[in-house]
Protein backbone atom coordinates (compact mmCIF):
# COMPACT_ATOMS: atom_id res chain seq x y z
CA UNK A 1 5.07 16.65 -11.38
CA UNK A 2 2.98 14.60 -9.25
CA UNK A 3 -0.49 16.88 -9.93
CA UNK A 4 0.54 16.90 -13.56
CA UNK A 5 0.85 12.34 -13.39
CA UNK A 6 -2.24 12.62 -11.38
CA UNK A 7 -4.42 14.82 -13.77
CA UNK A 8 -3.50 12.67 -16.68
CA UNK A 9 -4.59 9.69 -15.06
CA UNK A 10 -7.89 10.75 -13.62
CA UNK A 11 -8.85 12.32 -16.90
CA UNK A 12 -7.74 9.05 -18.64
CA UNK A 13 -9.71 6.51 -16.46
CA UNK A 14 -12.68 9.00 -15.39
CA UNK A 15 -11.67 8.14 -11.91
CA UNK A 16 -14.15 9.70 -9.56
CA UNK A 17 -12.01 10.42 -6.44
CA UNK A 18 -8.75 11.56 -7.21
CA UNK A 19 -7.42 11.64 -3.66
CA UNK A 20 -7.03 7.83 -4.14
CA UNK A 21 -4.24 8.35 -6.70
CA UNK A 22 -1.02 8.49 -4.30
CA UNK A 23 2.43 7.83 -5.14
CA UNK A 24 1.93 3.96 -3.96
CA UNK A 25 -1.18 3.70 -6.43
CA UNK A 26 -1.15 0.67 -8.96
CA UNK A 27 -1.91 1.45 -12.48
CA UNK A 28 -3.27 -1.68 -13.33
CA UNK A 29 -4.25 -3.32 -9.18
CA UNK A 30 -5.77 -0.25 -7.56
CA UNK A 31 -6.86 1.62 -11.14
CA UNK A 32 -8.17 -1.31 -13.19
CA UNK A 33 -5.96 0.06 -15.86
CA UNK A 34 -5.67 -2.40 -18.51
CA UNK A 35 -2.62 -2.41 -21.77
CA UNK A 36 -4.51 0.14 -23.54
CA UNK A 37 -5.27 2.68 -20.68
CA UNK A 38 -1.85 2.55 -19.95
CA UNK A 39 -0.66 3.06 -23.54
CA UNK A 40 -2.67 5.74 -23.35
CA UNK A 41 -1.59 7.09 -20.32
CA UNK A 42 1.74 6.73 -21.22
CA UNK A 43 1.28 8.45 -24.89
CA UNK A 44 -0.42 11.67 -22.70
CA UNK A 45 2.73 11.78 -20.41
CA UNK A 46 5.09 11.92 -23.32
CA UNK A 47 2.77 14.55 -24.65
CA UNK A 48 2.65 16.82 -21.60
CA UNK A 49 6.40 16.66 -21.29
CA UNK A 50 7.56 16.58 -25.21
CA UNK A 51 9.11 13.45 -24.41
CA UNK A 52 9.59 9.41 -25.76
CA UNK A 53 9.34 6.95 -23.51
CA UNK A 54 10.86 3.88 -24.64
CA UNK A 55 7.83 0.98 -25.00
CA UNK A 56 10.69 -1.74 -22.39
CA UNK A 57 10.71 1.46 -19.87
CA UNK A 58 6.88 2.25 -20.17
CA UNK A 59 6.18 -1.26 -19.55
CA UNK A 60 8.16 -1.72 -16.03
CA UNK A 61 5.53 1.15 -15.39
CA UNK A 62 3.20 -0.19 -11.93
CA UNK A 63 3.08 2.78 -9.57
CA UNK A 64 2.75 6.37 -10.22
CA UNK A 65 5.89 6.09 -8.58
CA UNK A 66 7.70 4.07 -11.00
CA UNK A 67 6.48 6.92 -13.67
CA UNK A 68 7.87 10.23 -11.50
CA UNK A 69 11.10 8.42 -10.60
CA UNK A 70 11.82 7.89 -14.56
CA UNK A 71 10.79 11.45 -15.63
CA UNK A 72 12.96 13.07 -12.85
CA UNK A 73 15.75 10.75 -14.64
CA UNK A 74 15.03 12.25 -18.30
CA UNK A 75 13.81 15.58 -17.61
C-alpha cells in the first residue's frame, strides 16, 4: 500500500527523488503540497482504491502515515 501512496504522490508533485517520501513525510512541510495538490492527491487515492474519503477525514491528512493508517481502517 505504501508503493501504491508513494507512486501517487510522486506522480502528483513531479517529485524528483522518491526515496524522500517515507512514512514520516509531510504532505504539505516536507512536499510543499498545498490544498489543491492534496485534493488531488486525495481524489487519485480514492481512485486507485474505488473508495470515498470523507472531505473532515482527508483533511486530518499530514503524513503518508496518517493516509495508510485510514485505508487499512476502510479497506
Amino acid at each position: 500500500m505504501f508503493e501504491i501512496i508513494k507512486k501517487i504522490i510522486v506522480e502528483q508533485l513531479n517529485v524528483t527523488d522518491p526515496d524522500l517520501i517515507t512514512y514520516e513525510t509531510s504532505i504539505h512541510s516536507d512536499l510543499d503540497a498545498d490544498s489543491l495538490d492534496a485534493v488531488e492527491i486525495v481524489m487519485n487515492i480514492e481512485d486507485e482504491f474505488d473508495i470515498e474519503i470523507p472531505d473532515e477525514v482527508a483533511e486530518k491528512f499530514e503524513t503518508i502515515e496518517n493516509i495508510i493508517d485510514y485505508l487499512h481502517t476502510v479497506l
